[in-house]
C-alpha atoms as a PDB file:
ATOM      1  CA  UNK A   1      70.686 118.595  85.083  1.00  0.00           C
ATOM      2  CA  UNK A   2      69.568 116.006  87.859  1.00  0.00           C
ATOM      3  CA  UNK A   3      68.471 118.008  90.959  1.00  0.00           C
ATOM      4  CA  UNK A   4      69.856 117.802  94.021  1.00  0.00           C
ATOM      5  CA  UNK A   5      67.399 115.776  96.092  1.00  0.00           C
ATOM      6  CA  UNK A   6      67.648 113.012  93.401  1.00  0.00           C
ATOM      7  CA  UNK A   7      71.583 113.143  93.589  1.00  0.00           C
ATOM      8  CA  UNK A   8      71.112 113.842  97.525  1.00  0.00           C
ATOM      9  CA  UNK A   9      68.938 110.315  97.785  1.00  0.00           C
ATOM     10  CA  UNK A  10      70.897 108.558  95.430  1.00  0.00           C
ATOM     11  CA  UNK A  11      73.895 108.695  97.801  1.00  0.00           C
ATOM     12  CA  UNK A  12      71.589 107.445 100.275  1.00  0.00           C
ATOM     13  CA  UNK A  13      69.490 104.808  99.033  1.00  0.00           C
ATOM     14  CA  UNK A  14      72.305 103.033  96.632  1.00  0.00           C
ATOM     15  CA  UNK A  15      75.304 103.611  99.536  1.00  0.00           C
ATOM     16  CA  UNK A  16      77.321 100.358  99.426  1.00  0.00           C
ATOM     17  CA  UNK A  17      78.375 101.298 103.193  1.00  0.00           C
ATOM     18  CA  UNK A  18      82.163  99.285 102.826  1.00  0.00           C
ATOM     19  CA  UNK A  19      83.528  98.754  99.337  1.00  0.00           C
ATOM     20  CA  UNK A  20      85.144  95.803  98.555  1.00  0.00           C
ATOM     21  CA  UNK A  21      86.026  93.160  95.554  1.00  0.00           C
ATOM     22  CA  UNK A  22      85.152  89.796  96.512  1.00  0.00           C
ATOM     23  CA  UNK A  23      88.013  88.689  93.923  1.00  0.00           C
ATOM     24  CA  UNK A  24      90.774  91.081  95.732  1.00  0.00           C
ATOM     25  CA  UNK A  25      89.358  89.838  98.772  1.00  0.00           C
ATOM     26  CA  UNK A  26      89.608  86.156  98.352  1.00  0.00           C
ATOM     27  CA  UNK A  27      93.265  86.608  96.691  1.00  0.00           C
ATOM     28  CA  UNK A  28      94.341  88.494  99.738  1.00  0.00           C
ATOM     29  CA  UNK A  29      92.768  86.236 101.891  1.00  0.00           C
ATOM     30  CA  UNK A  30      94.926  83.369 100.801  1.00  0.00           C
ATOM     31  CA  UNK A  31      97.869  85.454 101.238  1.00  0.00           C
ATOM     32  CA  UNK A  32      97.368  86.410 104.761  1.00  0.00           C
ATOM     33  CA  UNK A  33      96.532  82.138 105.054  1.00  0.00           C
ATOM     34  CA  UNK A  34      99.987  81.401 103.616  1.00  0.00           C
ATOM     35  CA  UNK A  35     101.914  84.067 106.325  1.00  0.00           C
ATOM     36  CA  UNK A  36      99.588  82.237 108.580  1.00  0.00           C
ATOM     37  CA  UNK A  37     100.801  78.845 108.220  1.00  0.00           C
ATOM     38  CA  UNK A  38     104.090  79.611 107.712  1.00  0.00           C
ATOM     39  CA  UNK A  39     104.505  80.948 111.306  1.00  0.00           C
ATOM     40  CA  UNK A  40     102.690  78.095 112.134  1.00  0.00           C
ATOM     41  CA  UNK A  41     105.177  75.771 110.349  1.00  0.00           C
ATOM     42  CA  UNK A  42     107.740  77.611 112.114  1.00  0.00           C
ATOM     43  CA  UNK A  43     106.362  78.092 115.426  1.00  0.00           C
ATOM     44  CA  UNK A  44     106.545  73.909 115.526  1.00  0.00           C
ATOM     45  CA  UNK A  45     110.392  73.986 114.362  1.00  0.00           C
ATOM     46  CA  UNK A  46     111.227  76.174 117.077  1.00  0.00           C
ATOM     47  CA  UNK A  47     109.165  73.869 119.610  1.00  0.00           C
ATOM     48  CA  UNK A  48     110.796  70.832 118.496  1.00  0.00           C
ATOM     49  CA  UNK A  49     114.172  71.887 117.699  1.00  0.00           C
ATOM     50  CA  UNK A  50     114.734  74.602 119.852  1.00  0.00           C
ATOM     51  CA  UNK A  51     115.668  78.187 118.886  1.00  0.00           C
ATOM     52  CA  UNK A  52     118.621  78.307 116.280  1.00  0.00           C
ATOM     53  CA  UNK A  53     119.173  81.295 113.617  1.00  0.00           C
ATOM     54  CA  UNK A  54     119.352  79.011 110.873  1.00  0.00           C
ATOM     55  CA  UNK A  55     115.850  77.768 111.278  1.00  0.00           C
ATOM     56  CA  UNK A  56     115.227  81.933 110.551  1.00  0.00           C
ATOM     57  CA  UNK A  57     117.816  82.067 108.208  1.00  0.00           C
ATOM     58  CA  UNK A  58     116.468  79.184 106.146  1.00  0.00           C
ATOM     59  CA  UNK A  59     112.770  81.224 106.536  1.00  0.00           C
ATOM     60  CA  UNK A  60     114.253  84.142 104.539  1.00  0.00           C
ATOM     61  CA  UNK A  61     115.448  82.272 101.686  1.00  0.00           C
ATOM     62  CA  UNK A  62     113.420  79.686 100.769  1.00  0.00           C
ATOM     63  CA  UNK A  63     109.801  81.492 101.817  1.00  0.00           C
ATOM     64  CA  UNK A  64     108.633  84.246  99.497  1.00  0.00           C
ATOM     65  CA  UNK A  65     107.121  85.264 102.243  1.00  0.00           C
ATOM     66  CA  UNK A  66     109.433  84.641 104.899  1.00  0.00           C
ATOM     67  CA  UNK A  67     110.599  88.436 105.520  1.00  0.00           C
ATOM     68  CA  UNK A  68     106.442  89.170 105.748  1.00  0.00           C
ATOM     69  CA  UNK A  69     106.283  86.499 108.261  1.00  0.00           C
ATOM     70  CA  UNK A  70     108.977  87.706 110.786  1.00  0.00           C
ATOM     71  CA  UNK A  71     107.740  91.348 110.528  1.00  0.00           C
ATOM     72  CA  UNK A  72     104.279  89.701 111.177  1.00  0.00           C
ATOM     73  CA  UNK A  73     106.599  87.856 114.312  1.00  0.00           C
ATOM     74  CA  UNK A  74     107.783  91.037 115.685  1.00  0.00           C
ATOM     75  CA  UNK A  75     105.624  93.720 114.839  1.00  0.00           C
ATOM     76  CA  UNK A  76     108.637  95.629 112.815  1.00  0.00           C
ATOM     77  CA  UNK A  77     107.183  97.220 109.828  1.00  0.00           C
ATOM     78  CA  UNK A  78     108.694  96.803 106.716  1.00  0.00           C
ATOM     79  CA  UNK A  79     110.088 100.453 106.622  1.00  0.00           C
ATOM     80  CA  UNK A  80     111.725  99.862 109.973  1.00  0.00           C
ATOM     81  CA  UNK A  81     113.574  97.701 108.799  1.00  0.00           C
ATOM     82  CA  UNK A  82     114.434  99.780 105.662  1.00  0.00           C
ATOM     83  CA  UNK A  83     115.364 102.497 107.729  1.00  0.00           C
ATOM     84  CA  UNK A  84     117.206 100.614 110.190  1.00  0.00           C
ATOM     85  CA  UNK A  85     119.149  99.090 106.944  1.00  0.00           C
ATOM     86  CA  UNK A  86     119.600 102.588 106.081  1.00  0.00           C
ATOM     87  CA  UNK A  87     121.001 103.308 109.415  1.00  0.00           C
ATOM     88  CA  UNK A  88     123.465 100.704 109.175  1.00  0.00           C
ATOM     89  CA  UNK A  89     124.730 101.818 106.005  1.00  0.00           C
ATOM     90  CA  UNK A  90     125.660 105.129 106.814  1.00  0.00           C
ATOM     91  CA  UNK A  91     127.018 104.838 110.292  1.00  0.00           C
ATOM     92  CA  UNK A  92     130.751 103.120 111.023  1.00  0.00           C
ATOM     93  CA  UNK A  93     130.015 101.469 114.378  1.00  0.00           C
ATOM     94  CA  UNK A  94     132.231  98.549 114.786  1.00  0.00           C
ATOM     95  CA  UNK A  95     129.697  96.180 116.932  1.00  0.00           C
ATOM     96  CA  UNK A  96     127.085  97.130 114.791  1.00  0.00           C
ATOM     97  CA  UNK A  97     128.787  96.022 111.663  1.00  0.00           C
ATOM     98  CA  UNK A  98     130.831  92.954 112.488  1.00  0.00           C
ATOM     99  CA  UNK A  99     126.552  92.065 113.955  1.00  0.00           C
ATOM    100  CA  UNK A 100     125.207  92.190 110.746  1.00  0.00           C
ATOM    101  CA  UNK A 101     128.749  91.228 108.541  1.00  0.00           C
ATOM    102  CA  UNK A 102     128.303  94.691 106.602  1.00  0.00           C
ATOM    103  CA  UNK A 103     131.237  94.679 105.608  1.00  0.00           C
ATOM    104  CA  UNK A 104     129.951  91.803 102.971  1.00  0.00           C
ATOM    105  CA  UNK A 105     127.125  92.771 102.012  1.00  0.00           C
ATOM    106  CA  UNK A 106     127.553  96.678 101.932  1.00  0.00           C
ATOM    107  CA  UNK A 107     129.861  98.168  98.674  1.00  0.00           C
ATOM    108  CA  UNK A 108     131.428 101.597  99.503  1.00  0.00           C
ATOM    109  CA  UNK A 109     128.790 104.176  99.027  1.00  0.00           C
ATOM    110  CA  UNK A 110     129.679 108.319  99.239  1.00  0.00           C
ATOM    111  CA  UNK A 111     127.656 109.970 101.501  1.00  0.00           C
ATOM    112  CA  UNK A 112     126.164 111.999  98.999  1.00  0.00           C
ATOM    113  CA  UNK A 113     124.373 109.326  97.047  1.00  0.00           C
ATOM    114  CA  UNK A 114     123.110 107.008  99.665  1.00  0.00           C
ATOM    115  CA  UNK A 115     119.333 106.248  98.847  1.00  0.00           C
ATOM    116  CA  UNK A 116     117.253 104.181 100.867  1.00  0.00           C
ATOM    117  CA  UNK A 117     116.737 101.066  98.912  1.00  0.00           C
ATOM    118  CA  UNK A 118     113.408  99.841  97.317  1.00  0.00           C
ATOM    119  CA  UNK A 119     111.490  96.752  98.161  1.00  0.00           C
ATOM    120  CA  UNK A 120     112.790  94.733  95.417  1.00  0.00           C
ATOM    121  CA  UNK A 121     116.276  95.399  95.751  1.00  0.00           C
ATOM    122  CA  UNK A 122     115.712  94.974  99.195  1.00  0.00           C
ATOM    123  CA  UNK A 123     114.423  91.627  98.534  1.00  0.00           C
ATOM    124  CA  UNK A 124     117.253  91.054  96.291  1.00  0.00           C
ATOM    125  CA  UNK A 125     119.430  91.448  98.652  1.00  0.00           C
ATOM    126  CA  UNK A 126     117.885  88.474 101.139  1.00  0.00           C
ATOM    127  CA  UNK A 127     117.738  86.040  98.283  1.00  0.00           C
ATOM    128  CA  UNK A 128     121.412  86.643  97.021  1.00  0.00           C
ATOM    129  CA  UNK A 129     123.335  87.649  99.664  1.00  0.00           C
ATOM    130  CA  UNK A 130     123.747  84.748 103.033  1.00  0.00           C
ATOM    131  CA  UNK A 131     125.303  87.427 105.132  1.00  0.00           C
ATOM    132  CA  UNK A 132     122.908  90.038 104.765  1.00  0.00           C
ATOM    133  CA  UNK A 133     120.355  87.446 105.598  1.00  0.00           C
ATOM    134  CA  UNK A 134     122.415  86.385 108.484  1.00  0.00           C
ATOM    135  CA  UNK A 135     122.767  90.251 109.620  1.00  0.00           C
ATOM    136  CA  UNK A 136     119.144  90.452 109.411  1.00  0.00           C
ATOM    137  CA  UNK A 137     118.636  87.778 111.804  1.00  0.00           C
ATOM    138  CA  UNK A 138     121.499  88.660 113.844  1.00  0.00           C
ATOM    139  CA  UNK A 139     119.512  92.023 114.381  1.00  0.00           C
ATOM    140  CA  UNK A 140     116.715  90.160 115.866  1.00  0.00           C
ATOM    141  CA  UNK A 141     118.129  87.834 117.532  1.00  0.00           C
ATOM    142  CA  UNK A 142     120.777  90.654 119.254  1.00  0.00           C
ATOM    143  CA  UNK A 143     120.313  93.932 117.920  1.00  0.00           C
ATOM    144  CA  UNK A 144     118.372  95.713 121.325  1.00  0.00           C
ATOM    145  CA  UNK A 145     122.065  94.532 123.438  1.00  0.00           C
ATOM    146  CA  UNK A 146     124.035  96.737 120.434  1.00  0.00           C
ATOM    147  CA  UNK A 147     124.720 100.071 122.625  1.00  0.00           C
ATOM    148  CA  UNK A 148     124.653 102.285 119.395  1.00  0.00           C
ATOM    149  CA  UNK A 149     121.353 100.907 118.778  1.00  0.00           C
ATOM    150  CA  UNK A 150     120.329 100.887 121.933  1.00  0.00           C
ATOM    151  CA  UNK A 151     120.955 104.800 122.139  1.00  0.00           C
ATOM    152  CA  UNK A 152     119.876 105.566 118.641  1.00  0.00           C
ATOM    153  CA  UNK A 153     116.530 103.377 118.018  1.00  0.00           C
ATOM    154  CA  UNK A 154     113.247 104.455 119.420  1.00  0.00           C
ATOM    155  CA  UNK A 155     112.564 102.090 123.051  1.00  0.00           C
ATOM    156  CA  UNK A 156     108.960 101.363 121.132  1.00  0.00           C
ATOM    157  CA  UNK A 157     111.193 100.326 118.100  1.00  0.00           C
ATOM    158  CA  UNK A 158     114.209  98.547 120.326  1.00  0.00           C
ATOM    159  CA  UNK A 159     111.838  96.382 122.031  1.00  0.00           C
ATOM    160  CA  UNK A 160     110.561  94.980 118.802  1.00  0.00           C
ATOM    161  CA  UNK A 161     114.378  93.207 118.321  1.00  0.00           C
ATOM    162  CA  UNK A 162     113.897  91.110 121.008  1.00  0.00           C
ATOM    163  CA  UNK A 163     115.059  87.280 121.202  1.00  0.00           C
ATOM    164  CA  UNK A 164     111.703  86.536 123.257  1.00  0.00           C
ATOM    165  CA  UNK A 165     109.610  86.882 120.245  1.00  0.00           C
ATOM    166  CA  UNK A 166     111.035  84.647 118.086  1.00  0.00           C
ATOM    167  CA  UNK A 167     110.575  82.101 120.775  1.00  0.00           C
ATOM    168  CA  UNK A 168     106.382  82.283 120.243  1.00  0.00           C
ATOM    169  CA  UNK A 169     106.390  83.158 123.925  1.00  0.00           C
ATOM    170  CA  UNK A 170     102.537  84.362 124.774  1.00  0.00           C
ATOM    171  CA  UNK A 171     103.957  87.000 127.103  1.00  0.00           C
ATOM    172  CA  UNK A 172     105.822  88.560 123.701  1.00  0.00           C
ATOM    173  CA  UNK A 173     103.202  87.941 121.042  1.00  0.00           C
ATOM    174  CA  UNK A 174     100.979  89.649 122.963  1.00  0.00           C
ATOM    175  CA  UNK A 175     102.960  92.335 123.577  1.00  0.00           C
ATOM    176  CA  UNK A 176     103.383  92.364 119.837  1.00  0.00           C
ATOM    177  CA  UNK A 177      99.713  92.949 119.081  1.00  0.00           C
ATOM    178  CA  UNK A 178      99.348  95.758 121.591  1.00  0.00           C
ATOM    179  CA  UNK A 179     102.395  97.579 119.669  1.00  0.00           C
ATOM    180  CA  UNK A 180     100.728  97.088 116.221  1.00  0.00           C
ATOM    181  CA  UNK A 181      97.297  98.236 118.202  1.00  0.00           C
ATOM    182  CA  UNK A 182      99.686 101.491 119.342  1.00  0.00           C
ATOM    183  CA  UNK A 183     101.753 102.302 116.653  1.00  0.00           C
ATOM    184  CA  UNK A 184      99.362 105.198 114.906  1.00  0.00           C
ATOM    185  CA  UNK A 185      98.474 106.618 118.372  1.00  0.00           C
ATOM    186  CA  UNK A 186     102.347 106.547 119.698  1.00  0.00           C
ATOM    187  CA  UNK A 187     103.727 108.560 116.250  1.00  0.00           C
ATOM    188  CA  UNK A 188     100.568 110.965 116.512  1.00  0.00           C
ATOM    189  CA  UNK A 189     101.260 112.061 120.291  1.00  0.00           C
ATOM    190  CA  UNK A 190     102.427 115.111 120.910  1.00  0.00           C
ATOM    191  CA  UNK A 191     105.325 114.398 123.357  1.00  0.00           C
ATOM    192  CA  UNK A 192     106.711 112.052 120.134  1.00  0.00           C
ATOM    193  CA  UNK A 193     106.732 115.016 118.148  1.00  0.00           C
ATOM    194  CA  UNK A 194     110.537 116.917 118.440  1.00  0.00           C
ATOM    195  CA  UNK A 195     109.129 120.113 117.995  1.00  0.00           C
ATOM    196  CA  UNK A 196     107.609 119.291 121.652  1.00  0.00           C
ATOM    197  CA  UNK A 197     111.373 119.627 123.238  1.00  0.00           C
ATOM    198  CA  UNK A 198     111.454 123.023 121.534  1.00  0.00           C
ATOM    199  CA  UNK A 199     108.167 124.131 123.498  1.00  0.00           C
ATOM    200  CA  UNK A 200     109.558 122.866 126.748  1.00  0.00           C
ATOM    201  CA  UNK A 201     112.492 125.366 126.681  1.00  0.00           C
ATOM    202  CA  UNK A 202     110.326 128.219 125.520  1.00  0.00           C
ATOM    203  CA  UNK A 203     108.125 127.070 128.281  1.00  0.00           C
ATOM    204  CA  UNK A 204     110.874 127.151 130.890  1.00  0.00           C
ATOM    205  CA  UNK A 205     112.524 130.362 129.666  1.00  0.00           C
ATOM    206  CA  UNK A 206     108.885 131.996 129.816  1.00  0.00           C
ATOM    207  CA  UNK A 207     109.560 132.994 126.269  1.00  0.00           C
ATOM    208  CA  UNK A 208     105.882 133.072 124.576  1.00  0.00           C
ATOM    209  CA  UNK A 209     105.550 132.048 121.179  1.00  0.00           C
ATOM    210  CA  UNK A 210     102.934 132.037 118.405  1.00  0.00           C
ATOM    211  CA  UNK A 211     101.996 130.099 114.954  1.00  0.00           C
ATOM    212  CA  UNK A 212     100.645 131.270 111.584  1.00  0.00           C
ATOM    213  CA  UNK A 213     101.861 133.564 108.601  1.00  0.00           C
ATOM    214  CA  UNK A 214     103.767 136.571 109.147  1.00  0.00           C
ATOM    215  CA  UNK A 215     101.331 139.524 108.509  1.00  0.00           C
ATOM    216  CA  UNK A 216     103.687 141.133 105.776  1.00  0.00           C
ATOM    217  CA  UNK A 217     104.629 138.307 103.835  1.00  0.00           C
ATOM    218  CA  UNK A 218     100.956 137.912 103.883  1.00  0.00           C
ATOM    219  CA  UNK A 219     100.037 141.457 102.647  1.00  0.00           C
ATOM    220  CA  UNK A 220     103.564 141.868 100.528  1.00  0.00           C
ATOM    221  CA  UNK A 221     104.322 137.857  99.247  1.00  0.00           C
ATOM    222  CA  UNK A 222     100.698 135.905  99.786  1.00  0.00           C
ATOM    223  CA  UNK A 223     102.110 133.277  97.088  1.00  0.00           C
ATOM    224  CA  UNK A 224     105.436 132.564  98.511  1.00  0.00           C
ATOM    225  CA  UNK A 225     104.760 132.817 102.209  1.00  0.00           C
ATOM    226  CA  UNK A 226     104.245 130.050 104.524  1.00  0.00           C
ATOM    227  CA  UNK A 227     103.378 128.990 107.628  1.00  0.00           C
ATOM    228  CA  UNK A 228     105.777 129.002 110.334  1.00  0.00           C
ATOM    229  CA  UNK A 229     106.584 126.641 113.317  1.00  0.00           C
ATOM    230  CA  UNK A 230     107.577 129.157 116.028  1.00  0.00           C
ATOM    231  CA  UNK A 231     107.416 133.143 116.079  1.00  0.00           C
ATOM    232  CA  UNK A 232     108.521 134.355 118.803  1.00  0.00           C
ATOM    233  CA  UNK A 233     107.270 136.106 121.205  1.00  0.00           C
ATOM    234  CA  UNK A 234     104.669 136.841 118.856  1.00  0.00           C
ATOM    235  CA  UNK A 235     103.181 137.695 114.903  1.00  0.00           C
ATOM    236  CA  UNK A 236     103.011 141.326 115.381  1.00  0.00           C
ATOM    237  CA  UNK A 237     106.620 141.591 116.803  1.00  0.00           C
ATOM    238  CA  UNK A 238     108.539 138.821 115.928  1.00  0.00           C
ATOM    239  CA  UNK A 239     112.219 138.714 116.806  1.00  0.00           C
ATOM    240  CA  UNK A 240     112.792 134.834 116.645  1.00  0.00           C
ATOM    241  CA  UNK A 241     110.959 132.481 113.957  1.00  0.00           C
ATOM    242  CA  UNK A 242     112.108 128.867 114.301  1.00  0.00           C
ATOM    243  CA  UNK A 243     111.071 126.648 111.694  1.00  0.00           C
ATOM    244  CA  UNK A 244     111.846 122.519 111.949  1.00  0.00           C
ATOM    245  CA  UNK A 245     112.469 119.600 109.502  1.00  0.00           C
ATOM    246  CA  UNK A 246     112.586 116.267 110.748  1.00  0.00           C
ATOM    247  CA  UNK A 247     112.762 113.579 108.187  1.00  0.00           C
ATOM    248  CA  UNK A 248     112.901 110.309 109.412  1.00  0.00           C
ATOM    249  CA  UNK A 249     112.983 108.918 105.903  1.00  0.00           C
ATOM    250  CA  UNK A 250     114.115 110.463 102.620  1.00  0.00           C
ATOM    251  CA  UNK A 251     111.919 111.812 100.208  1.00  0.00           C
ATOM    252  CA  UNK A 252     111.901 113.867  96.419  1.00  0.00           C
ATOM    253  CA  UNK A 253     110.485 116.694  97.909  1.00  0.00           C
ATOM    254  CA  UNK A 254     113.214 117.514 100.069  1.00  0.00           C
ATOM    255  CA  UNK A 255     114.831 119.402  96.971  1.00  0.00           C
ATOM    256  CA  UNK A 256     111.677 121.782  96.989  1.00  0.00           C
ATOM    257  CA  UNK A 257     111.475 122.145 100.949  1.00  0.00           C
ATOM    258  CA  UNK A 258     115.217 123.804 100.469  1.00  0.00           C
ATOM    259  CA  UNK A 259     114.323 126.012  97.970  1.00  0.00           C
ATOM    260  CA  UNK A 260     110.915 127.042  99.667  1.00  0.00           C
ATOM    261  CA  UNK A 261     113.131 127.945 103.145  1.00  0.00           C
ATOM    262  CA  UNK A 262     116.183 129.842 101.004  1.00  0.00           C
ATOM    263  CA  UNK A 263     112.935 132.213  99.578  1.00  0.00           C
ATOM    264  CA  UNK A 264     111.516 132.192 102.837  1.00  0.00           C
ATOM    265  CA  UNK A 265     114.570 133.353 104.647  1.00  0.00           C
ATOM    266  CA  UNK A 266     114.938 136.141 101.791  1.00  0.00           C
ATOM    267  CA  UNK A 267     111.052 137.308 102.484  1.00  0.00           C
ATOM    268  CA  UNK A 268     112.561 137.959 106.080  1.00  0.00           C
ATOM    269  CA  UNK A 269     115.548 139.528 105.661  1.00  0.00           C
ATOM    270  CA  UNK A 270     113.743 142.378 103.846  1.00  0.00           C
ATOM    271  CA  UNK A 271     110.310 142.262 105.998  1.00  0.00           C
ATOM    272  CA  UNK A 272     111.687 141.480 109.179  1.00  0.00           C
ATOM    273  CA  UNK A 273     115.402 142.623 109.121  1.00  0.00           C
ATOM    274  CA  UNK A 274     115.602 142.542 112.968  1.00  0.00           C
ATOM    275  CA  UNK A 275     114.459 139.289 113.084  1.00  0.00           C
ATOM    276  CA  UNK A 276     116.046 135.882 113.507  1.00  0.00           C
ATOM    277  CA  UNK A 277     115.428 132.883 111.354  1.00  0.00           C
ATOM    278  CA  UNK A 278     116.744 129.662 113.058  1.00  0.00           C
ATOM    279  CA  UNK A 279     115.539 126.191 111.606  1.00  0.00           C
ATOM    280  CA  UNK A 280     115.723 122.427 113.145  1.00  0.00           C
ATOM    281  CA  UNK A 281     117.236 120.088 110.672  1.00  0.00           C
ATOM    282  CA  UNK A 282     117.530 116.713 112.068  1.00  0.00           C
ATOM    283  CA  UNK A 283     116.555 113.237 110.913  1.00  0.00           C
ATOM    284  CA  UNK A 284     118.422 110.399 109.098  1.00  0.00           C
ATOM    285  CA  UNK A 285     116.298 111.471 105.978  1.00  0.00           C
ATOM    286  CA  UNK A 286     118.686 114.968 105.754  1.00  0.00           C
ATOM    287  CA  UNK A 287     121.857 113.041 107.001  1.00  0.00           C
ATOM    288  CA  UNK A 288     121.233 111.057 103.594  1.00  0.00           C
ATOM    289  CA  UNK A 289     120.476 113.894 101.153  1.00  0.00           C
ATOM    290  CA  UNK A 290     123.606 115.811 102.021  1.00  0.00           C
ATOM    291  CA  UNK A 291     123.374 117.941  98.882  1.00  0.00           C
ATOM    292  CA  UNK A 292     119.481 118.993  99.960  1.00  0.00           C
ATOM    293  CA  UNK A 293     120.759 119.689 103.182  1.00  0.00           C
ATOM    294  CA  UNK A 294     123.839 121.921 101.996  1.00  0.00           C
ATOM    295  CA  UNK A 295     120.981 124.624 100.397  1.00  0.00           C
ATOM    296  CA  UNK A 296     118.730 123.758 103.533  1.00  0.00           C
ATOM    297  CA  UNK A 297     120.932 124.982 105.932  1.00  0.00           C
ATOM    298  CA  UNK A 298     122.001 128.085 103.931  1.00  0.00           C
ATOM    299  CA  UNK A 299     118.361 129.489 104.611  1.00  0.00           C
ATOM    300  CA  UNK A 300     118.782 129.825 108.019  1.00  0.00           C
ATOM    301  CA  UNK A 301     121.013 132.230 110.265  1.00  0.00           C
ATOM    302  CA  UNK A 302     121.522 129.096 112.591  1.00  0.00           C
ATOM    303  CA  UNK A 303     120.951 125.328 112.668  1.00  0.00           C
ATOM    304  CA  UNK A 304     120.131 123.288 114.967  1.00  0.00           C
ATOM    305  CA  UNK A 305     119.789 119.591 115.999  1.00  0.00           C
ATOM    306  CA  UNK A 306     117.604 117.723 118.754  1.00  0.00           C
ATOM    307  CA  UNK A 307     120.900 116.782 119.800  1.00  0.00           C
ATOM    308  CA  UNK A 308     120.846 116.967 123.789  1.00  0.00           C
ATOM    309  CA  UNK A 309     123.828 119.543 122.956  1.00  0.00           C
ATOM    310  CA  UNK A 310     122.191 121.278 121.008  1.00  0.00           C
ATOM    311  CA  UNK A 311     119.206 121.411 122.805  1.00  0.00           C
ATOM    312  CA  UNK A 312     121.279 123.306 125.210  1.00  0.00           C
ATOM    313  CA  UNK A 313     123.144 125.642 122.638  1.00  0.00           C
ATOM    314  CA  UNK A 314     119.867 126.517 121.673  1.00  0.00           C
ATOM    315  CA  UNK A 315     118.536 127.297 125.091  1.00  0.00           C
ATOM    316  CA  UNK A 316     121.494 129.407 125.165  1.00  0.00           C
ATOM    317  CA  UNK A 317     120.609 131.514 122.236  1.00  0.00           C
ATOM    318  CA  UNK A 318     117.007 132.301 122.940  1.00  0.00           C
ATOM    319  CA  UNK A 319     118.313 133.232 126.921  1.00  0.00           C
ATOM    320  CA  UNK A 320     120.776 136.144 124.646  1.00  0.00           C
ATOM    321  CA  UNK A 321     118.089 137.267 122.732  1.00  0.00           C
ATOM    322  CA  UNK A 322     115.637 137.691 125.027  1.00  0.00           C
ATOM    323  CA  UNK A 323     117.890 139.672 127.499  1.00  0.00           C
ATOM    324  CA  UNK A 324     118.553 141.951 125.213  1.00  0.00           C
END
């Protein structure tokens, strides 16, 4: 056995600080170059021919990394876009489709089925199909004026579809840089978190609430208990536990999640048979899994949305309860 100091020094005296491969490193390297001068090659087309859609159009098809290079434009991530694609796919707004032509690009999908699409049939898509590629740029160039959008997509998000940016105006790209610079510590706040709209109207209803495991699923089911979002008004005398699901993106696991909340609401029914378990189930990733979300919702006495309606009906039902 090697003792512990040597081990201990070995870690410190051999540490290579930052790992890297100087292969890996050069091959990336000259793929960020080539994104690099193709913006470059661009940003000149647009100075000297002005802005036209077919100078972006023409970018998707014949770059390999043209898509890579408009992202890189805008500072829309690649599973934006996906999800925005997504989006589009399972909503019927009439602006919104005649924007991006979906109606020839898009084959009849149920409901039921609708997966979000990988990378390479993504990609597929942009080399083989001229309308998708000219809905893609049509979202760009117009998609933030699109009311549904405008309602539905994230401000931080919206703002990223903006005709300004395509125009290599300083103002834009900079703002572009900040947003990449942002984007972990915007998703990580709390206010961006749903569940933080739930809070508020505990908060303003004075209802007190608490987090953790349920002391007799603990004691009685430690394998199959779990930790829950909201009891309230507390652990030792719970009458409300909320528990929330927002998937913004769709996922194999959201199979198991139903399953784990259908146990979960039998654990409470015969631990807690006074008590009410509610859930949250919002997010396009449920809208698109309608068969997980049939056996979701069956766990719960209740569902509810962050739906400004809902919001309310929910308000509603805590105000009931806690009069009692």
């Amino acid at each position: 056995m090697v003792s512990t100091k040597k081990k201990f020094r070995t870690v410190i005296e051999k540490n290579t600080f930052y790992f890297f491969n100087q292969d890996f490193e050069e091959k990336y390297e000259g793929y960020l170059g080539s994104i690099k001068e193709t913006l470059l090659v661009l940003k000149n087309k647009v100075e000297n021919e002005g802005l036209k859609k077919e100078t972006f159009e023409r970018l998707l098809f014949e770059k390999e990394n043209g898509l890579v290079a408009l992202l890189a434009l805008t500072g829309f991530s690649n599973e934006s876009l996906k999800r925005l694609i997504t989006l589009i796919r399972v909503v019927n707004d009439k602006e919104l489709n005649n924007l991006v032509y979906k109606t020839r690009w898009c084959a009849k999908e149920s409901p039921d089925n609708i997966r979000e699409w990988s990378d390479d049939l993504f990609n597929k898509h942009i080399k083989a199909n001229e309308h998708f590629r000219k809905g893609i740029i049509n979202l760009f160039f117009e998609g933030s004026s699109v009311p549904f959008l405008a309602k539905t997509v994230p401000l931080f998000e919206l703002k990223k579809l903006s005709i300004s940016k395509l125009k290599f105006e300083i103002p834009e790209m900079i703002d572009t840089l900040i947003r990449y610079k942002e984007k972990g510590s915007y998703s990580g706040m709390k206010e961006n978190n749903p569940e933080a709209l739930i809070e508020n109207i505990l908060g303003n209803l004075q209802v007190t609430f608490e987090r953790g495991d349920l002391s007799e699923l603990v004691t009685n089911a430690p394998d199959n208990k779990r930790t829950m979002d909201f009891i309230l008004p507390s652990k030792a005398k719970p009458r409300v536990i909320i528990e929330s699901s927002f998937l913004a993106t769709t996922s194999s696991g959201q199979g198991d999640k139903s399953k784990t909340e259908i146990s979960i609401d039998f654990l409470i029914k015969k631990h807690y048979p006074r008590a009410h378990f509610v859930g949250f189930v919002d997010g396009i990733g449920w809208y698109v899994r309608k068969g997980d979300l049939q056996r979701m919702v069956t766990a719960y006495e209740d569902v509810f949305t962050y739906h400004k309606y809902e919001l309310r009906r929910f308000e509603n039902f805590i105000r009931k309860i806690f009069k009692k």
